[in-house]
Protein backbone atom coordinates (compact mmCIF):
# COMPACT_ATOMS: atom_id res chain seq x y z
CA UNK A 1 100.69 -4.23 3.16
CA UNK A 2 99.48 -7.68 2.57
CA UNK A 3 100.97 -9.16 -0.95
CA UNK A 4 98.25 -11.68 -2.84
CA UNK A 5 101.48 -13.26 -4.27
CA UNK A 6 105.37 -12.90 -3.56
CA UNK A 7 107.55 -13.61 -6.49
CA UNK A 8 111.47 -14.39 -6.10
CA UNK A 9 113.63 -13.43 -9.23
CA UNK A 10 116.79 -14.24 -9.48
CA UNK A 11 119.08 -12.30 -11.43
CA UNK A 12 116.95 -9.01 -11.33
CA UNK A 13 119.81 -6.44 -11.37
CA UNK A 14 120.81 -7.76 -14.96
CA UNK A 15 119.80 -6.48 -18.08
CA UNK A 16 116.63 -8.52 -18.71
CA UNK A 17 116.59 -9.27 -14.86
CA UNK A 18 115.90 -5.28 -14.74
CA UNK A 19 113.20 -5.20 -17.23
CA UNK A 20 111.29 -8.29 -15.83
CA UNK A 21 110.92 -7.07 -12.51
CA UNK A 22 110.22 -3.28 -13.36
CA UNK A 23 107.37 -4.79 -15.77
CA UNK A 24 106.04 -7.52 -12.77
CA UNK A 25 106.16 -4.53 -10.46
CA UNK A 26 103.54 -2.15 -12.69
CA UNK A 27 101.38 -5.07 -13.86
CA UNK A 28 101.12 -6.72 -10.94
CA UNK A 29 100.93 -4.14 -7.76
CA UNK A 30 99.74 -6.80 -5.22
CA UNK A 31 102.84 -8.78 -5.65
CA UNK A 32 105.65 -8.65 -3.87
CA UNK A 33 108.55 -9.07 -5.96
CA UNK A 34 111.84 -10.23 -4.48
CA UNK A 35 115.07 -9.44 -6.58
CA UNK A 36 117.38 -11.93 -5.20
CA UNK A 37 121.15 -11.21 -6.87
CA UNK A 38 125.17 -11.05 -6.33
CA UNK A 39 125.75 -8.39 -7.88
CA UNK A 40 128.34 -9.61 -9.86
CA UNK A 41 129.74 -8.34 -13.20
CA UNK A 42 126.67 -8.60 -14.66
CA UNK A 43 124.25 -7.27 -12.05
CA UNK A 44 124.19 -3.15 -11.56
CA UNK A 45 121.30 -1.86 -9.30
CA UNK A 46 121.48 1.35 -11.05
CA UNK A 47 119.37 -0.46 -13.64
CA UNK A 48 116.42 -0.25 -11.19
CA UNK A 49 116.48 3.33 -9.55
CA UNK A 50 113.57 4.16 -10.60
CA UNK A 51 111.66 1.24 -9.13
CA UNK A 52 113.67 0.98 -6.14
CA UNK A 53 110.94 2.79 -3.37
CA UNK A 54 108.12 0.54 -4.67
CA UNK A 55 106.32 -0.73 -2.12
CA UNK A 56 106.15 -3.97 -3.56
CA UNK A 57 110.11 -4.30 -3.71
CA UNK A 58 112.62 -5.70 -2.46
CA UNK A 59 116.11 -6.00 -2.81
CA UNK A 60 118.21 -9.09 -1.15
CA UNK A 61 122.12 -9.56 -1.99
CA UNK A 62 122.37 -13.13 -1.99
CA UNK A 63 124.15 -16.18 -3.96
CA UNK A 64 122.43 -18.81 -4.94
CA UNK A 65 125.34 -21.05 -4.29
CA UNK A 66 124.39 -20.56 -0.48
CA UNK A 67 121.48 -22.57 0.41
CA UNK A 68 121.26 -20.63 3.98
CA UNK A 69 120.63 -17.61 2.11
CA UNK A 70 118.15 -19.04 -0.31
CA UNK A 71 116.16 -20.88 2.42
CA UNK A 72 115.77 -17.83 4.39
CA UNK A 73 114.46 -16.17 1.97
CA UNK A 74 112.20 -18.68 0.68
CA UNK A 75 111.08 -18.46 4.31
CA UNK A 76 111.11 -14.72 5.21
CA UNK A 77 108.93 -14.05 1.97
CA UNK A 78 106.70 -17.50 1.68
CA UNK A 79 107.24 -17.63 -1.85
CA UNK A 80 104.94 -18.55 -4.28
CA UNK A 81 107.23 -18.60 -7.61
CA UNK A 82 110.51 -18.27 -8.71
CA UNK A 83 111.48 -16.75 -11.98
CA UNK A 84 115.31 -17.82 -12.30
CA UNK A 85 117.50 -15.81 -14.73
CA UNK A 86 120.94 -16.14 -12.65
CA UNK A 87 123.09 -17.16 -14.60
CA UNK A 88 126.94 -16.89 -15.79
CA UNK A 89 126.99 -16.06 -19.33
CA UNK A 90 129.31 -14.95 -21.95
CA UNK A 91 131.31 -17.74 -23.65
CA UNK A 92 134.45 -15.55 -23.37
CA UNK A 93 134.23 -16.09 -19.53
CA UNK A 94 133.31 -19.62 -19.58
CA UNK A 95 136.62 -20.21 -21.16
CA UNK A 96 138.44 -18.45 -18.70
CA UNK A 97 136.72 -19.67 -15.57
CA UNK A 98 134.51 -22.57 -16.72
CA UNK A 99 134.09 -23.65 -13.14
CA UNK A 100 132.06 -20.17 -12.21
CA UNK A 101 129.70 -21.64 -14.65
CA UNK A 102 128.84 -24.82 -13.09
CA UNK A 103 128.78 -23.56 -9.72
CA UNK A 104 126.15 -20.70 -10.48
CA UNK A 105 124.23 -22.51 -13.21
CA UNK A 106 123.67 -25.88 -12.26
CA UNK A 107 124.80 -25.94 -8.57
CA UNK A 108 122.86 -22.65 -7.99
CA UNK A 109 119.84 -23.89 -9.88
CA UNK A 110 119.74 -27.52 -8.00
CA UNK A 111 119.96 -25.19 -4.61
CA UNK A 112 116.99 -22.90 -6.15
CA UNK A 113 115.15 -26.22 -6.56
CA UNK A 114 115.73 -27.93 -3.84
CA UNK A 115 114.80 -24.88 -2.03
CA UNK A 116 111.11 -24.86 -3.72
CA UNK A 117 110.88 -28.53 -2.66
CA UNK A 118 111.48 -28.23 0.90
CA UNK A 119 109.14 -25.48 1.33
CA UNK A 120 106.79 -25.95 -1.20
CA UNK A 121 106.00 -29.88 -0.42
CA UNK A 122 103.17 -30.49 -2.14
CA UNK A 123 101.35 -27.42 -2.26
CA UNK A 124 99.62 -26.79 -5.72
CA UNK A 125 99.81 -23.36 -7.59
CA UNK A 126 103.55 -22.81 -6.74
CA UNK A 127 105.62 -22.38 -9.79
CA UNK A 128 109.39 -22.78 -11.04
CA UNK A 129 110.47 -20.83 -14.13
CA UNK A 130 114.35 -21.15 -15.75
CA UNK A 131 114.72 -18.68 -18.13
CA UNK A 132 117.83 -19.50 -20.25
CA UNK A 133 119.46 -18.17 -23.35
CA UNK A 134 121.09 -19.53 -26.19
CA UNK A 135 123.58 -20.71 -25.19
CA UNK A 136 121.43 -23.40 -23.77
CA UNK A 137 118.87 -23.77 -26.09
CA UNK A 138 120.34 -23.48 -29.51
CA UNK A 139 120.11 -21.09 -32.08
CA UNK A 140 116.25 -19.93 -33.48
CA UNK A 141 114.47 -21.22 -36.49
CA UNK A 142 114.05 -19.15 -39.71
CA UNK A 143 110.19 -18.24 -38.21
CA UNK A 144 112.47 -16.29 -35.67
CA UNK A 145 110.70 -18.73 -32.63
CA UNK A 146 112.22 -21.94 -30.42
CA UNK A 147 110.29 -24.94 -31.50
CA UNK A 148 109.47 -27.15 -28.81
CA UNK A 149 110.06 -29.91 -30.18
CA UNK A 150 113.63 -29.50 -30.82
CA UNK A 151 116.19 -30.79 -28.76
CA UNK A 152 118.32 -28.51 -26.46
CA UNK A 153 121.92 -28.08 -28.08
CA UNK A 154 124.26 -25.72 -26.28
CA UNK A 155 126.54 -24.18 -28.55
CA UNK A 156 129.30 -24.11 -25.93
CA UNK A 157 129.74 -27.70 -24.34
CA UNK A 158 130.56 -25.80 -20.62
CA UNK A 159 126.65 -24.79 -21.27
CA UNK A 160 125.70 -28.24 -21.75
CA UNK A 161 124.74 -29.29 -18.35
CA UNK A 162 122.25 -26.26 -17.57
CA UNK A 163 119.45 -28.39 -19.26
CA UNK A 164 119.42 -30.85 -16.12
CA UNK A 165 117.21 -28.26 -13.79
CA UNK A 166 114.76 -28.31 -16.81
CA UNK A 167 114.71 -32.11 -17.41
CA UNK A 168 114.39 -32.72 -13.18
């Protein structure tokens, strides 16, 4: 089947990673969408079982702290977009490992990015999106929204370096 679009997510065995692609998948039937995850504490493929014979899935186990992995997939799939949710979360764990947290959220990210530049050059309509909680982006106003003008301000200062992929 030829896809008019092939979409990477990272993250997609997580709990909004799940969601995301099950809703990309139904809205969007000409798209292949890639679910590129670990499968670490937080991922759990059971949360897509019902989505899992699409034929516009598919399911890679990969790190993004491996750029071999990510480039072959950027390759294998010629992706068009990346929808990045990866992420170590939980301020309880960043306490107890607070390296895991720079390796997979701004070492993975720069490898996501870097990634998207080498194979996306200068080739218009690709697109990057870092979906972040927050933990990155601060608490929300009274209107219940994130104002964009406010400034990023990580409640947990392990956090605080996950706003460079959005500044690059």
């Amino acid at each position: 089947m030829n896809f008019s679009k092939n979409i990477l997510v990272t993250g997609g065995a997580g709990f909004i990673g799940c969601h995301v692609i099950k809703l990309l998948l139904n809205k969007y039937p000409f798209y292949r969408i890639i679910n590129l995850d670990a499968l670490t504490y937080a991922g759990n493929l059971e949360n897509l079982f019902d989505v899992e014979e699409a034929p516009n899935y598919v399911f890679e186990k990969a790190n993004i702290l491996y750029t071999e992995e990510i480039d072959r997939i950027f390759e294998e799939y010629s992706i068009d977009a990346v929808i990045h949710l990866a992420a170590e979360s939980h301020v309880d764990r960043s306490i107890l490992s607070p390296l895991d947290f720079v390796y997979t959220n701004i070492i993975g990210t720069v490898n996501l990015l870097n990634s998207a530049k080498k194979y996306w050059k200068a080739t218009a309509g690709k697109r990057f999106y870092h979906i972040s909680t927050d933990e990155v982006y601060g608490s929300l106003c009274d209107s219940g929204f994130l104002q964009k003008q406010l400034p990023i301000h990580p409640i947990h200062l392990t956090l605080h370096p996950r706003q460079l992929p959005i500044i690059l």
